[in-house]
PDB file of N, CA and C in Angstrom:
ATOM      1  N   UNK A   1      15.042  54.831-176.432  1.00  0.00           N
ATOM      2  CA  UNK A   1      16.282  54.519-175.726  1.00  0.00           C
ATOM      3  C   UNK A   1      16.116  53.226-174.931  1.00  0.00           C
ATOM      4  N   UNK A   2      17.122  52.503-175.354  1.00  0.00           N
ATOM      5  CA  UNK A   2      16.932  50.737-174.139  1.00  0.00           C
ATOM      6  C   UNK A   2      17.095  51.193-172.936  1.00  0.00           C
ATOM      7  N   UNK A   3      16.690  50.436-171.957  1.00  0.00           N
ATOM      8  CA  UNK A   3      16.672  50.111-170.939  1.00  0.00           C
ATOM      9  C   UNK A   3      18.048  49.941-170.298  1.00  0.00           C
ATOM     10  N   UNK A   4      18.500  50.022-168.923  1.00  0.00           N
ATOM     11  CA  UNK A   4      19.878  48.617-168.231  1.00  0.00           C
ATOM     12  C   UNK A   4      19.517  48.064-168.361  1.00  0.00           C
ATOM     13  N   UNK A   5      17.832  47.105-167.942  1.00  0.00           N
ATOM     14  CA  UNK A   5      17.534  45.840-168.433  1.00  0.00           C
ATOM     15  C   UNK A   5      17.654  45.127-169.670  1.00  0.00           C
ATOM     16  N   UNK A   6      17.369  46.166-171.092  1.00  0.00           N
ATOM     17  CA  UNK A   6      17.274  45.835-171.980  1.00  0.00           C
ATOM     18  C   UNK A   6      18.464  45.555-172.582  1.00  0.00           C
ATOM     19  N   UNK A   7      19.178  46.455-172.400  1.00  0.00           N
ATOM     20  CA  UNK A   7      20.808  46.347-172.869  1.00  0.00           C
ATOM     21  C   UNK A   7      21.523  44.904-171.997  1.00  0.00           C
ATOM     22  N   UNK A   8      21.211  44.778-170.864  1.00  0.00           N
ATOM     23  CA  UNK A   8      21.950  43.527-170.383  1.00  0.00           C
ATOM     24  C   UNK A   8      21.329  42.579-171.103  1.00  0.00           C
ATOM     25  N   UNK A   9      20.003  42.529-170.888  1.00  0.00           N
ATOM     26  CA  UNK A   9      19.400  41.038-171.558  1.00  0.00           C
ATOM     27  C   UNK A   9      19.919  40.961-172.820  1.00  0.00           C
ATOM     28  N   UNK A  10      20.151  41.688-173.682  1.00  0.00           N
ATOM     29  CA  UNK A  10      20.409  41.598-175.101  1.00  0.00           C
ATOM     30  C   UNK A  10      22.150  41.029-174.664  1.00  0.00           C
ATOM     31  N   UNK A  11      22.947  41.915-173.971  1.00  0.00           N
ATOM     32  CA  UNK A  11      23.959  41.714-173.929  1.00  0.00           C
ATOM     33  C   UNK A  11      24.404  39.671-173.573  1.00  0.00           C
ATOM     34  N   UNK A  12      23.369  39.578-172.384  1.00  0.00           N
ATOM     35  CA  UNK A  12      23.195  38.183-171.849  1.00  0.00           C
ATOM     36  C   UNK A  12      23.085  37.040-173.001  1.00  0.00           C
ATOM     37  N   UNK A  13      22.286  37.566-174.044  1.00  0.00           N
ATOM     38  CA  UNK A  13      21.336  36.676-175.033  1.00  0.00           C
ATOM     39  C   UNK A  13      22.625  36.643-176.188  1.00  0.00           C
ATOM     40  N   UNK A  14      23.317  37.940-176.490  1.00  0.00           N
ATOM     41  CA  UNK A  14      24.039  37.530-177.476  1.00  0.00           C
ATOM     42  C   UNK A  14      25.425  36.516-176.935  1.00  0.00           C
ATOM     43  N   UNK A  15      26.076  37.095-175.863  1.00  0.00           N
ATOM     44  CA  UNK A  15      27.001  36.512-175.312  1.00  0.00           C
ATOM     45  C   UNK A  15      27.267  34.925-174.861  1.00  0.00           C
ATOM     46  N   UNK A  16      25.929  34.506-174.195  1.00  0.00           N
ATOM     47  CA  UNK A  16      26.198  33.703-173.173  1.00  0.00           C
ATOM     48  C   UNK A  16      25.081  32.865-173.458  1.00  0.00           C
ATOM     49  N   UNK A  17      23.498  32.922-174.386  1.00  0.00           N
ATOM     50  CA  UNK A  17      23.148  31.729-174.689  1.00  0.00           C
ATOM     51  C   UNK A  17      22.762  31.691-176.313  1.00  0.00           C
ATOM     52  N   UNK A  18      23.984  32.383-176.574  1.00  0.00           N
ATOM     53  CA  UNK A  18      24.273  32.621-178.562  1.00  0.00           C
ATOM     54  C   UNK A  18      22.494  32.572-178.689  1.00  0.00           C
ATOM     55  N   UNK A  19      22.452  34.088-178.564  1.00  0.00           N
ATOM     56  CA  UNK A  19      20.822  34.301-179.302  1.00  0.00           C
ATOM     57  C   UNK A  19      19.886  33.453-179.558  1.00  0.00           C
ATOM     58  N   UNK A  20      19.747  32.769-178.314  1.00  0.00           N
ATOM     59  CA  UNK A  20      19.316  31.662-178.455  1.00  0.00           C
ATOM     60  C   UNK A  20      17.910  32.428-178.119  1.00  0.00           C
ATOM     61  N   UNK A  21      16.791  32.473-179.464  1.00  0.00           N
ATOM     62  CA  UNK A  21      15.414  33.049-179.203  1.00  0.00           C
ATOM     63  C   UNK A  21      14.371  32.611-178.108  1.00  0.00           C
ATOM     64  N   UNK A  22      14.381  30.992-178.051  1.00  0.00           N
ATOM     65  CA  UNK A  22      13.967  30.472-177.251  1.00  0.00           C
ATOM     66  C   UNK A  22      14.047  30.409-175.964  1.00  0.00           C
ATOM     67  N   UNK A  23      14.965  31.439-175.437  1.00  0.00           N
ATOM     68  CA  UNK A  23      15.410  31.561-173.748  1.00  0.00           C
ATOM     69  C   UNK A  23      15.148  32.563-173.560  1.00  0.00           C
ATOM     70  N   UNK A  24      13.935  33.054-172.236  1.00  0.00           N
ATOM     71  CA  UNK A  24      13.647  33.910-171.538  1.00  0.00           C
ATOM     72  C   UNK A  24      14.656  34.335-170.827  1.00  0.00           C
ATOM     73  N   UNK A  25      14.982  35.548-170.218  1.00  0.00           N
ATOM     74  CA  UNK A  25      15.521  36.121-169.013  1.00  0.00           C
ATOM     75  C   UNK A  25      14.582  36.868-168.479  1.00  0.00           C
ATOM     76  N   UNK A  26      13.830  36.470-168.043  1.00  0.00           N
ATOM     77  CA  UNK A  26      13.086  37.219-166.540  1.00  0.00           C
ATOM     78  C   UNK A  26      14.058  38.457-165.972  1.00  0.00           C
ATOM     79  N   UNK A  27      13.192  39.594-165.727  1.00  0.00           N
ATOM     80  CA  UNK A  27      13.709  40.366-164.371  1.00  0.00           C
ATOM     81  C   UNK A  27      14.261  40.008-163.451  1.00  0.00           C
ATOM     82  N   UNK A  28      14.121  38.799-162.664  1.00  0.00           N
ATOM     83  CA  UNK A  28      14.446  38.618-161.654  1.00  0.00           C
ATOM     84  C   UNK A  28      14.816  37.032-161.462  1.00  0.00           C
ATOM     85  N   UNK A  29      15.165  36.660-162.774  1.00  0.00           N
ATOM     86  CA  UNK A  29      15.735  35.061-163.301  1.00  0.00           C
ATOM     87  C   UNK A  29      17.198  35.708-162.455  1.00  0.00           C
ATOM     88  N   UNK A  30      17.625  34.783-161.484  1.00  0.00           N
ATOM     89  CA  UNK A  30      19.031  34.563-161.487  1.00  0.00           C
ATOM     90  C   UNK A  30      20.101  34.105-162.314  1.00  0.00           C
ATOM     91  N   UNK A  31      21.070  34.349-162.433  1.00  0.00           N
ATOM     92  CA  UNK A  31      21.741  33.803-163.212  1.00  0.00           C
ATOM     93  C   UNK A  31      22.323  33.560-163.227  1.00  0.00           C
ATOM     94  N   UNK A  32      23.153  32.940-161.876  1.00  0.00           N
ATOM     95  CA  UNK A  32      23.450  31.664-161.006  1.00  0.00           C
ATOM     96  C   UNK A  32      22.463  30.677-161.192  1.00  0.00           C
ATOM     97  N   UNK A  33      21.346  31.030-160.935  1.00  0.00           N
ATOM     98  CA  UNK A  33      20.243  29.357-160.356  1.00  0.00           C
ATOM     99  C   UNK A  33      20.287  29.322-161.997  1.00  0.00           C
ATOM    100  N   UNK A  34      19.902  29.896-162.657  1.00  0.00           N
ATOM    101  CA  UNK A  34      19.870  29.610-164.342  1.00  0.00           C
ATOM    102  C   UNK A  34      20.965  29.097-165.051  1.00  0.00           C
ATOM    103  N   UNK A  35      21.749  29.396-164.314  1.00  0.00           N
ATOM    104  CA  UNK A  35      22.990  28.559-164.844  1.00  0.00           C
ATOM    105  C   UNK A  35      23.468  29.490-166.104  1.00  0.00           C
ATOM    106  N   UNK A  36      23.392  31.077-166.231  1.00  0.00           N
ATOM    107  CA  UNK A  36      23.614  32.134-167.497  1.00  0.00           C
ATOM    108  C   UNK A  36      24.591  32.268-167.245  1.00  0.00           C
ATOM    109  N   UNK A  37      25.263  32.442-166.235  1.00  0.00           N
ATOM    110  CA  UNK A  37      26.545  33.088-165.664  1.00  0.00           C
ATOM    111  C   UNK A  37      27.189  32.177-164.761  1.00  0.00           C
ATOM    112  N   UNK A  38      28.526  31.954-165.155  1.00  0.00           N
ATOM    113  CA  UNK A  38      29.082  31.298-164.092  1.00  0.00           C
ATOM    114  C   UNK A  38      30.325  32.531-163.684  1.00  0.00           C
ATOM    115  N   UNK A  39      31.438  32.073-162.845  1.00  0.00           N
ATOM    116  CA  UNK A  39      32.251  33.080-162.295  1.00  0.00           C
ATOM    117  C   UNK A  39      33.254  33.794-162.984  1.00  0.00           C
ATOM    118  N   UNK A  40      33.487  33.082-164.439  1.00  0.00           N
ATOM    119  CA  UNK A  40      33.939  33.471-165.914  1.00  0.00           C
ATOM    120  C   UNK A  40      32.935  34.480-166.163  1.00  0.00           C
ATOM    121  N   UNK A  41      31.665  34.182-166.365  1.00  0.00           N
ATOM    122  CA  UNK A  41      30.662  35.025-167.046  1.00  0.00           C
ATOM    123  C   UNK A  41      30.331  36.199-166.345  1.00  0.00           C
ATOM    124  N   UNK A  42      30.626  36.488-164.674  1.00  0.00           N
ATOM    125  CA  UNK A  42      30.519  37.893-164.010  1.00  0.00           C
ATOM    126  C   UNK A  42      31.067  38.733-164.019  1.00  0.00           C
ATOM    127  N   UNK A  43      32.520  38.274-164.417  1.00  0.00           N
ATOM    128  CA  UNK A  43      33.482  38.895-164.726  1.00  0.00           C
ATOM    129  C   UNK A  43      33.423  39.813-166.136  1.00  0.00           C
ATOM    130  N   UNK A  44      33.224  39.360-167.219  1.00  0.00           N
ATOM    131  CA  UNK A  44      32.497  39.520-168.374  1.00  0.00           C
ATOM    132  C   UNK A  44      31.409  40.838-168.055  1.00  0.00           C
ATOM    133  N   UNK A  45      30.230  40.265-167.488  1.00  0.00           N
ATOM    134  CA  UNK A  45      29.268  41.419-167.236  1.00  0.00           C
ATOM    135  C   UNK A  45      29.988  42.288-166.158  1.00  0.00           C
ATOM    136  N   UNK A  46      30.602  42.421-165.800  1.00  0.00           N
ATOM    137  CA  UNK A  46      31.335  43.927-165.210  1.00  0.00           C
ATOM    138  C   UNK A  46      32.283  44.232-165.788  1.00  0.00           C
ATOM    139  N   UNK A  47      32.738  43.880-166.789  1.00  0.00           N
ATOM    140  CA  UNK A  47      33.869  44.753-167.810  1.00  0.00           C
ATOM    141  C   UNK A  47      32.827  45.685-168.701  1.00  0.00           C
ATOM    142  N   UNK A  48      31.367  44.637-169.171  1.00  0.00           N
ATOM    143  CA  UNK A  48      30.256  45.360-170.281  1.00  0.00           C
ATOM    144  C   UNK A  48      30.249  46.112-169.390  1.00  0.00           C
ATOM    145  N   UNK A  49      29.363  46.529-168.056  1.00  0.00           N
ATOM    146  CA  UNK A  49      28.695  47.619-167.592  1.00  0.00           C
ATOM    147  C   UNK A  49      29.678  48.443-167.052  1.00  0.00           C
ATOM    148  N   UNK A  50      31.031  48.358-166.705  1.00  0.00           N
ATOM    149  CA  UNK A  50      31.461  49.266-166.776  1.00  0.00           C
ATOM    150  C   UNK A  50      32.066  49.906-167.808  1.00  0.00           C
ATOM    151  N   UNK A  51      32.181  49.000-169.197  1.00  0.00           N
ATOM    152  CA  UNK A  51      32.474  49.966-170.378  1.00  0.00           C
ATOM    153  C   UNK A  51      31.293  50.494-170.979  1.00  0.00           C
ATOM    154  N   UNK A  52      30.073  49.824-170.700  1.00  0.00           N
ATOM    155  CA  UNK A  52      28.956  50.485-170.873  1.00  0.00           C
ATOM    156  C   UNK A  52      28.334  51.687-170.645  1.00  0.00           C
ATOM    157  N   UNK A  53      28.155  51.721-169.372  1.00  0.00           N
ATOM    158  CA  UNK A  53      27.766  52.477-168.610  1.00  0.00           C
ATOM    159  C   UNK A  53      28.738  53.442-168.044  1.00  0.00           C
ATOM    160  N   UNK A  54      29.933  53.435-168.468  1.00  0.00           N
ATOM    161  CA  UNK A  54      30.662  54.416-168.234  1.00  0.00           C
ATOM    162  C   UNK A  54      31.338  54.287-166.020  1.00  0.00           C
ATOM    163  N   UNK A  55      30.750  52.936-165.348  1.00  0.00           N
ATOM    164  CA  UNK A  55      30.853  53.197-163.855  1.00  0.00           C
ATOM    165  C   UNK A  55      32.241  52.380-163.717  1.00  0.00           C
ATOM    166  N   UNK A  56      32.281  52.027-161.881  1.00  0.00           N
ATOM    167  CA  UNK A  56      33.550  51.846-161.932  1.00  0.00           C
ATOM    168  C   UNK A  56      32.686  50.715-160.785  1.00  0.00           C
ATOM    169  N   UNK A  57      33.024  49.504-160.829  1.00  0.00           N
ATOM    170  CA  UNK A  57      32.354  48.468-160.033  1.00  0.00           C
ATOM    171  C   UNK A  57      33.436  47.948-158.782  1.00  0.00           C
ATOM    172  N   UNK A  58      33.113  48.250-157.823  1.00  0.00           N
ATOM    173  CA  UNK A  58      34.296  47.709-156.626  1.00  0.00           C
ATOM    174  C   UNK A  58      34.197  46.829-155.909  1.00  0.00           C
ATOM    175  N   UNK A  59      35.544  46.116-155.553  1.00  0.00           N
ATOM    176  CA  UNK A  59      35.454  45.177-155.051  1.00  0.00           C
ATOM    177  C   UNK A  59      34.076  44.467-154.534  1.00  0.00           C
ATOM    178  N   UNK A  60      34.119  45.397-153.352  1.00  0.00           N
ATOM    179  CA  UNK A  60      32.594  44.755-152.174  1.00  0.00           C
ATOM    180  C   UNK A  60      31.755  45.158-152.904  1.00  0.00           C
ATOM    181  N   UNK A  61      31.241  45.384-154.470  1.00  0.00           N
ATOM    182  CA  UNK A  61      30.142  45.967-155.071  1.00  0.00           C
ATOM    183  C   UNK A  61      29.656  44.098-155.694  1.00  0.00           C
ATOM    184  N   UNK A  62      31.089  43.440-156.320  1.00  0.00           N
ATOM    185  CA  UNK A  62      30.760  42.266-156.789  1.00  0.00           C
ATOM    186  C   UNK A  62      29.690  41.331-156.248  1.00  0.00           C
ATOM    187  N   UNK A  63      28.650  41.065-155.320  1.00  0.00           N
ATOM    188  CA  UNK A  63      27.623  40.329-154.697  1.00  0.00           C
ATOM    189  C   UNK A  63      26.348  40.055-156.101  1.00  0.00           C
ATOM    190  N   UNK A  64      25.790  39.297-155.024  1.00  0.00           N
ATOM    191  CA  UNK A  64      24.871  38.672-155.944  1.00  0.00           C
ATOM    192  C   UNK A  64      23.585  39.692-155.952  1.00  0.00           C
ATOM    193  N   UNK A  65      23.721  40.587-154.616  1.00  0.00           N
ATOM    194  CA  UNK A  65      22.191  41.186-154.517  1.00  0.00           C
ATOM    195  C   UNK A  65      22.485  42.933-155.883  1.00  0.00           C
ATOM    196  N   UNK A  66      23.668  42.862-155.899  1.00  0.00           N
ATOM    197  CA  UNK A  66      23.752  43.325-157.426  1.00  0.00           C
ATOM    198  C   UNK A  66      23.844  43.313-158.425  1.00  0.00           C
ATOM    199  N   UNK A  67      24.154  42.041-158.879  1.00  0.00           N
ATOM    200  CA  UNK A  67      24.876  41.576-159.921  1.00  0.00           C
ATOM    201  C   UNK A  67      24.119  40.034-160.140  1.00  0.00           C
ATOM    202  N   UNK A  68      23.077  39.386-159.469  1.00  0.00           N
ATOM    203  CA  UNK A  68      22.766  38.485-159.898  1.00  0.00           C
ATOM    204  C   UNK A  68      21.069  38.673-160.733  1.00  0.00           C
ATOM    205  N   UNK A  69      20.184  39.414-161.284  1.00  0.00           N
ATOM    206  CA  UNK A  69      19.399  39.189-161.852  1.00  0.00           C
ATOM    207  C   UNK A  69      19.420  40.893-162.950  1.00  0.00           C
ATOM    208  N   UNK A  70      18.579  41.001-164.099  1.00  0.00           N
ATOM    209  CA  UNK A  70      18.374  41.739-164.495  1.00  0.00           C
ATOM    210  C   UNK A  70      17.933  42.997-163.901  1.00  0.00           C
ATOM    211  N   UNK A  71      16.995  42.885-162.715  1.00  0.00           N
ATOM    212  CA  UNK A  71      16.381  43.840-161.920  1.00  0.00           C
ATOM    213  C   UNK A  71      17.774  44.535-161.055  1.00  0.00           C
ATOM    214  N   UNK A  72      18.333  43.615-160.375  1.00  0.00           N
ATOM    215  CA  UNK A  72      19.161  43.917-159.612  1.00  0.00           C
ATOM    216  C   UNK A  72      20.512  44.565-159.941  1.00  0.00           C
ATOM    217  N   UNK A  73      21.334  44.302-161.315  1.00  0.00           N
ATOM    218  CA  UNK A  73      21.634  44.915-162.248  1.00  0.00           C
ATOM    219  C   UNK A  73      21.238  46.382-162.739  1.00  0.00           C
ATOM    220  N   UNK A  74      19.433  46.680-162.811  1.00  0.00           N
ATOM    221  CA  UNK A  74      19.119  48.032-162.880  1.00  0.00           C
ATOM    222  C   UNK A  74      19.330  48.684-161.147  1.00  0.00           C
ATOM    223  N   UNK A  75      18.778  48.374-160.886  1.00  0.00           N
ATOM    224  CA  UNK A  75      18.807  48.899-159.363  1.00  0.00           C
ATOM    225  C   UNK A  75      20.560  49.311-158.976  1.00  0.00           C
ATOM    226  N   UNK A  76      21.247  48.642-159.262  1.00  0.00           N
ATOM    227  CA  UNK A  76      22.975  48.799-159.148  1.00  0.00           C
ATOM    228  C   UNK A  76      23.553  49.833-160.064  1.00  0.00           C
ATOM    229  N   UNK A  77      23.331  49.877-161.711  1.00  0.00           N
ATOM    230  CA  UNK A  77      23.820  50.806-162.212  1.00  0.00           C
ATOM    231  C   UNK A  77      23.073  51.990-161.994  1.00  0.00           C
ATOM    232  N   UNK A  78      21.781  52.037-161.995  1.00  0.00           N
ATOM    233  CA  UNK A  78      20.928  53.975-161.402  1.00  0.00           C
ATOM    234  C   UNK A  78      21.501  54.436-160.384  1.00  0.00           C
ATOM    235  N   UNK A  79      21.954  53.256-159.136  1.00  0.00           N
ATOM    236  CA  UNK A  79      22.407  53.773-158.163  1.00  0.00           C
ATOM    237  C   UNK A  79      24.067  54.324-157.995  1.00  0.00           C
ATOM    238  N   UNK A  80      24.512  53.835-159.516  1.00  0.00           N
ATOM    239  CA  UNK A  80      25.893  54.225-159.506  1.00  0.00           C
ATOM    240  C   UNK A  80      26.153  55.175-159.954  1.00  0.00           C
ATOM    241  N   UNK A  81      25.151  55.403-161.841  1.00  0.00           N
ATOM    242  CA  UNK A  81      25.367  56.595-162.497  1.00  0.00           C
ATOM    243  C   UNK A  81      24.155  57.968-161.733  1.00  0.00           C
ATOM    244  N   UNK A  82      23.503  57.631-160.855  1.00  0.00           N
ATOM    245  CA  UNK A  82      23.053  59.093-160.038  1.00  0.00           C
ATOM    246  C   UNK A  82      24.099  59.224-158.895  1.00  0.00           C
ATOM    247  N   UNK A  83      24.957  58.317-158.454  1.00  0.00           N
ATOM    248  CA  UNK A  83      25.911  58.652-157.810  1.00  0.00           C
ATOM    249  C   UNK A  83      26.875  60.143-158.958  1.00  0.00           C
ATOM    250  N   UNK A  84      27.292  59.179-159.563  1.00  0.00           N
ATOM    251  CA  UNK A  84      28.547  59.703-160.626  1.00  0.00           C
ATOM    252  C   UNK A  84      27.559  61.376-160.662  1.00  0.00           C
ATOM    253  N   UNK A  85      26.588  61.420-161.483  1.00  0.00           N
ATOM    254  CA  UNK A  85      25.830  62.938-161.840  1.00  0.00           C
ATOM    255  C   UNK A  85      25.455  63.608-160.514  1.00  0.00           C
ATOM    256  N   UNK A  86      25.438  63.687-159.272  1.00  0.00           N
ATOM    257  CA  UNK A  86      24.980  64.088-158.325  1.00  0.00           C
ATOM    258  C   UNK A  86      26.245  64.600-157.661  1.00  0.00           C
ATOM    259  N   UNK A  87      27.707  63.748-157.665  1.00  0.00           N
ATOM    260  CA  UNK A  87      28.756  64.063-157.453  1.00  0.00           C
ATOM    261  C   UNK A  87      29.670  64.927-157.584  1.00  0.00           C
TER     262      UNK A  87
END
């Protein structure tokens, strides 16, 4: 079973630098400072993870300390879908 990491990076890689083999995404590559995502492209990754992942992303959830690296991305959806199952 993939990862959130794995599924975003793939998601990142097909979307946004056309499978481009040669480009790393680090865990903890921003993607702002990387220039992967601009304010078009966040928008994008919260339509995937919430059709993905089944969550519901809110307003004050949009920040960077969730939504700007792969790590931070995992750390945001565990903390949403053990919300959702615990609920």
């Amino acid at each position: 079973m993939q990862s959130v990491k794995d599924k975003v990076r793939a998601f990142l890689l097909e979307n946004f630098l056309m499978g481009a083999g040669d480009q790393e995404i680090r865990d903890e590559t921003s993607f702002m400072e990387s220039h992967i995502l601009d304010s078009t492209g966040f928008i994008e990754l919260i339509s995937y993870l919430e059709e993905q992942f089944q969550i519901q992303v809110n307003d004050d959830e949009m920040v960077p300390d969730n939504l700007d690296s792969l790590s931070n991305v995992e750390q945001f959806v565990s903390g949403k879908l053990a919300a959702v199952t615990s609920g």
